[in-house]
Protein backbone atom coordinates (compact mmCIF):
# COMPACT_ATOMS: atom_id res chain seq x y z
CA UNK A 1 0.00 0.00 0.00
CA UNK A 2 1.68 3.24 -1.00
CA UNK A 3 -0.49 6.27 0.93
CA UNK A 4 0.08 9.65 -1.39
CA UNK A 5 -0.24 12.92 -0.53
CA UNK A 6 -2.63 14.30 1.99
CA UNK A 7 -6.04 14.83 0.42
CA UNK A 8 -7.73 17.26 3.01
CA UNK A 9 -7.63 18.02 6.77
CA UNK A 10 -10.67 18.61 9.04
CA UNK A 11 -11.24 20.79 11.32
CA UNK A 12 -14.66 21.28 13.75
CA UNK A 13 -15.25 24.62 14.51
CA UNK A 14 -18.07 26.31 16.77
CA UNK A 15 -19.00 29.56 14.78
CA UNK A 16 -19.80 29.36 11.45
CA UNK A 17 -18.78 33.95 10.70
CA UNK A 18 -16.04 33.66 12.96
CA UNK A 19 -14.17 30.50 11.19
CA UNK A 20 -14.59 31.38 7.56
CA UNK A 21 -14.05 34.80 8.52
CA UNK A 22 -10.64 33.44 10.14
CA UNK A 23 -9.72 30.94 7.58
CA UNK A 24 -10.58 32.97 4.10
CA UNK A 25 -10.36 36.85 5.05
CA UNK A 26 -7.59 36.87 7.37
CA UNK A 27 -5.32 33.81 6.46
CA UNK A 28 -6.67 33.62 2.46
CA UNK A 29 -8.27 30.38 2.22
CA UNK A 30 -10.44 30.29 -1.17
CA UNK A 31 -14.05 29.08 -0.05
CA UNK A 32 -15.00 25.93 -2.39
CA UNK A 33 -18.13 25.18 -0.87
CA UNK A 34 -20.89 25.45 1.90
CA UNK A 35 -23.55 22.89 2.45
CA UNK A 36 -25.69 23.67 5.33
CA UNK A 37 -26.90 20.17 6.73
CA UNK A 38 -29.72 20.29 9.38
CA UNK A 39 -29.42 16.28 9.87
CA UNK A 40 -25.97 16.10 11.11
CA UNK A 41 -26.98 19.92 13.24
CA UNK A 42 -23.71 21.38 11.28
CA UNK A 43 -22.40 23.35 8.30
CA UNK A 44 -19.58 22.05 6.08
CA UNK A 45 -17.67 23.93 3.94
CA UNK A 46 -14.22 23.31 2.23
CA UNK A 47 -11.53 25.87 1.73
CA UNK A 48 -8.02 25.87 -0.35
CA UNK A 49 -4.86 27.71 -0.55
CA UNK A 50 -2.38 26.01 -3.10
CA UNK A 51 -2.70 22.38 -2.55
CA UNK A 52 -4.12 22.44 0.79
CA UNK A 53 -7.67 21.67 1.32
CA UNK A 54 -9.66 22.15 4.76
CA UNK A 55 -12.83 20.41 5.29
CA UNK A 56 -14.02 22.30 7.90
CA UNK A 57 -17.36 21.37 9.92
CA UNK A 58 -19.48 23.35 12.31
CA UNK A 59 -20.73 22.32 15.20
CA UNK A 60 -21.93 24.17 17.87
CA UNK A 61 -22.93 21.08 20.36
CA UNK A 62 -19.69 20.03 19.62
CA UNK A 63 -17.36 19.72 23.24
CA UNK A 64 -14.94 22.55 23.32
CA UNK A 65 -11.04 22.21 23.22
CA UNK A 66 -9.06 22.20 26.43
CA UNK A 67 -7.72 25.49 26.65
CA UNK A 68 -4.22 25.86 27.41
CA UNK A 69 -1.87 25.04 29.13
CA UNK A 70 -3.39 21.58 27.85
CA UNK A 71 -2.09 21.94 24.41
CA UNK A 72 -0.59 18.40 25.27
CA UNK A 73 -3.39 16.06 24.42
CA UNK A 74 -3.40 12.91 22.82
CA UNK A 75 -4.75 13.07 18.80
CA UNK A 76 -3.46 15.27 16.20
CA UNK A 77 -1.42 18.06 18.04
CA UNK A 78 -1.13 20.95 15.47
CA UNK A 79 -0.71 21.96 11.49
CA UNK A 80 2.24 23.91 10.65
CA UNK A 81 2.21 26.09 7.48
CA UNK A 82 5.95 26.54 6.12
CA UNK A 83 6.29 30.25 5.47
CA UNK A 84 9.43 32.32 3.66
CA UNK A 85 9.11 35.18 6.24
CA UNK A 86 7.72 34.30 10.25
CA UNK A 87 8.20 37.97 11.20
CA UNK A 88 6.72 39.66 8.52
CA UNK A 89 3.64 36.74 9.01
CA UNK A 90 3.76 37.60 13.05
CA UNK A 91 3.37 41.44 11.71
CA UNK A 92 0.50 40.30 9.67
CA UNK A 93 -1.05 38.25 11.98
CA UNK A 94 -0.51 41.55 15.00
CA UNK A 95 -2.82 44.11 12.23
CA UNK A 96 -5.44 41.25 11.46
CA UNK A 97 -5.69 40.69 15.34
CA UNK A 98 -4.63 36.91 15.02
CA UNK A 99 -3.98 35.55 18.17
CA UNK A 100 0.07 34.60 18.42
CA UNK A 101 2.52 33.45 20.68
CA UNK A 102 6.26 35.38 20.21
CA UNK A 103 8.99 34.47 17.77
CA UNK A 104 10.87 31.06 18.60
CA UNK A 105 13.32 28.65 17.06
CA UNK A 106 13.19 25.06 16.07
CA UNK A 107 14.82 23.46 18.61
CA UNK A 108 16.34 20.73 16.06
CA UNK A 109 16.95 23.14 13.60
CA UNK A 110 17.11 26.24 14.31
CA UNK A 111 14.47 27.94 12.21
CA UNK A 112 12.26 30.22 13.32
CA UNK A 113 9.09 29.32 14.29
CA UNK A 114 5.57 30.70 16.27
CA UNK A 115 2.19 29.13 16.84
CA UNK A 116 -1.24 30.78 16.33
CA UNK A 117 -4.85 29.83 17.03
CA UNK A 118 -7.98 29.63 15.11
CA UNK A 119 -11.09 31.25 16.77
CA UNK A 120 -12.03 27.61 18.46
CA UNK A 121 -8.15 27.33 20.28
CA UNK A 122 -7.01 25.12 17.64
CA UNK A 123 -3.41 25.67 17.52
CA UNK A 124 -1.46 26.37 14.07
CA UNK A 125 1.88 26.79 13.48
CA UNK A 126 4.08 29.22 10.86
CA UNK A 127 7.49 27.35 10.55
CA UNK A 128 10.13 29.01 8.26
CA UNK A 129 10.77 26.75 5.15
């Protein structure tokens, strides 16, 4: 079995404005589609940049993320964006009001590095490429 390339990532959010508003305005995600489906009490919608897809779903009922410190939990633990520039994306992210911690390096390699959140405390990374 030979497993290619990842196909899409999803994501549960809680707010249906504040994620696409997150996701395309801010970080420029192009919004695919929306399908609003009251059986399953949630709205899908996919968005891309490049060859990255997001599935994203909204649920409201859904249980909320442990806020931090208890980033630490078992399951996936974060997606990491490479980036050419981390400051100038940290100065973006400080005049679209994007949550951020400060400016660190890899410890394995040295490159610079920060983690954001999405409006649901799902943390992201930037890591320079």
């Amino acid at each position: 079995m030979e497993l290619g390339q990842i196909h899409h990532i999803a994501i549960i959010g809680s707010n249906y404005a504040k994620t696409k508003e997150f996701y395309v305005d801010k970080l420029g995600f192009k919004l695919l589609d929306k399908h609003i489906r009251p059986e399953k009490e949630d709205i899908l919608f996919n968005v891309r940049q490049g060859n990255l897809v997001l599935e994203i779903f909204i649920k409201p009922k859904s249980p909320s993320r442990p806020k931090l410190p208890q980033r630490e939990n078992q399951g996936l633990r974060h997606l990491a964006f490479a980036v050419k520039n981390v400051e100038l994306c940290l100065e973006e992210f400080d005049r679209l009001h994007i949550e951020h911690e400060p400016l660190r390096y890899d410890d394995f390699n040295q490159k610079k590095m920060a983690f954001f959140f999405d409006p649901d405390g799902l943390p992201l990374e930037i890591h320079e490429a």
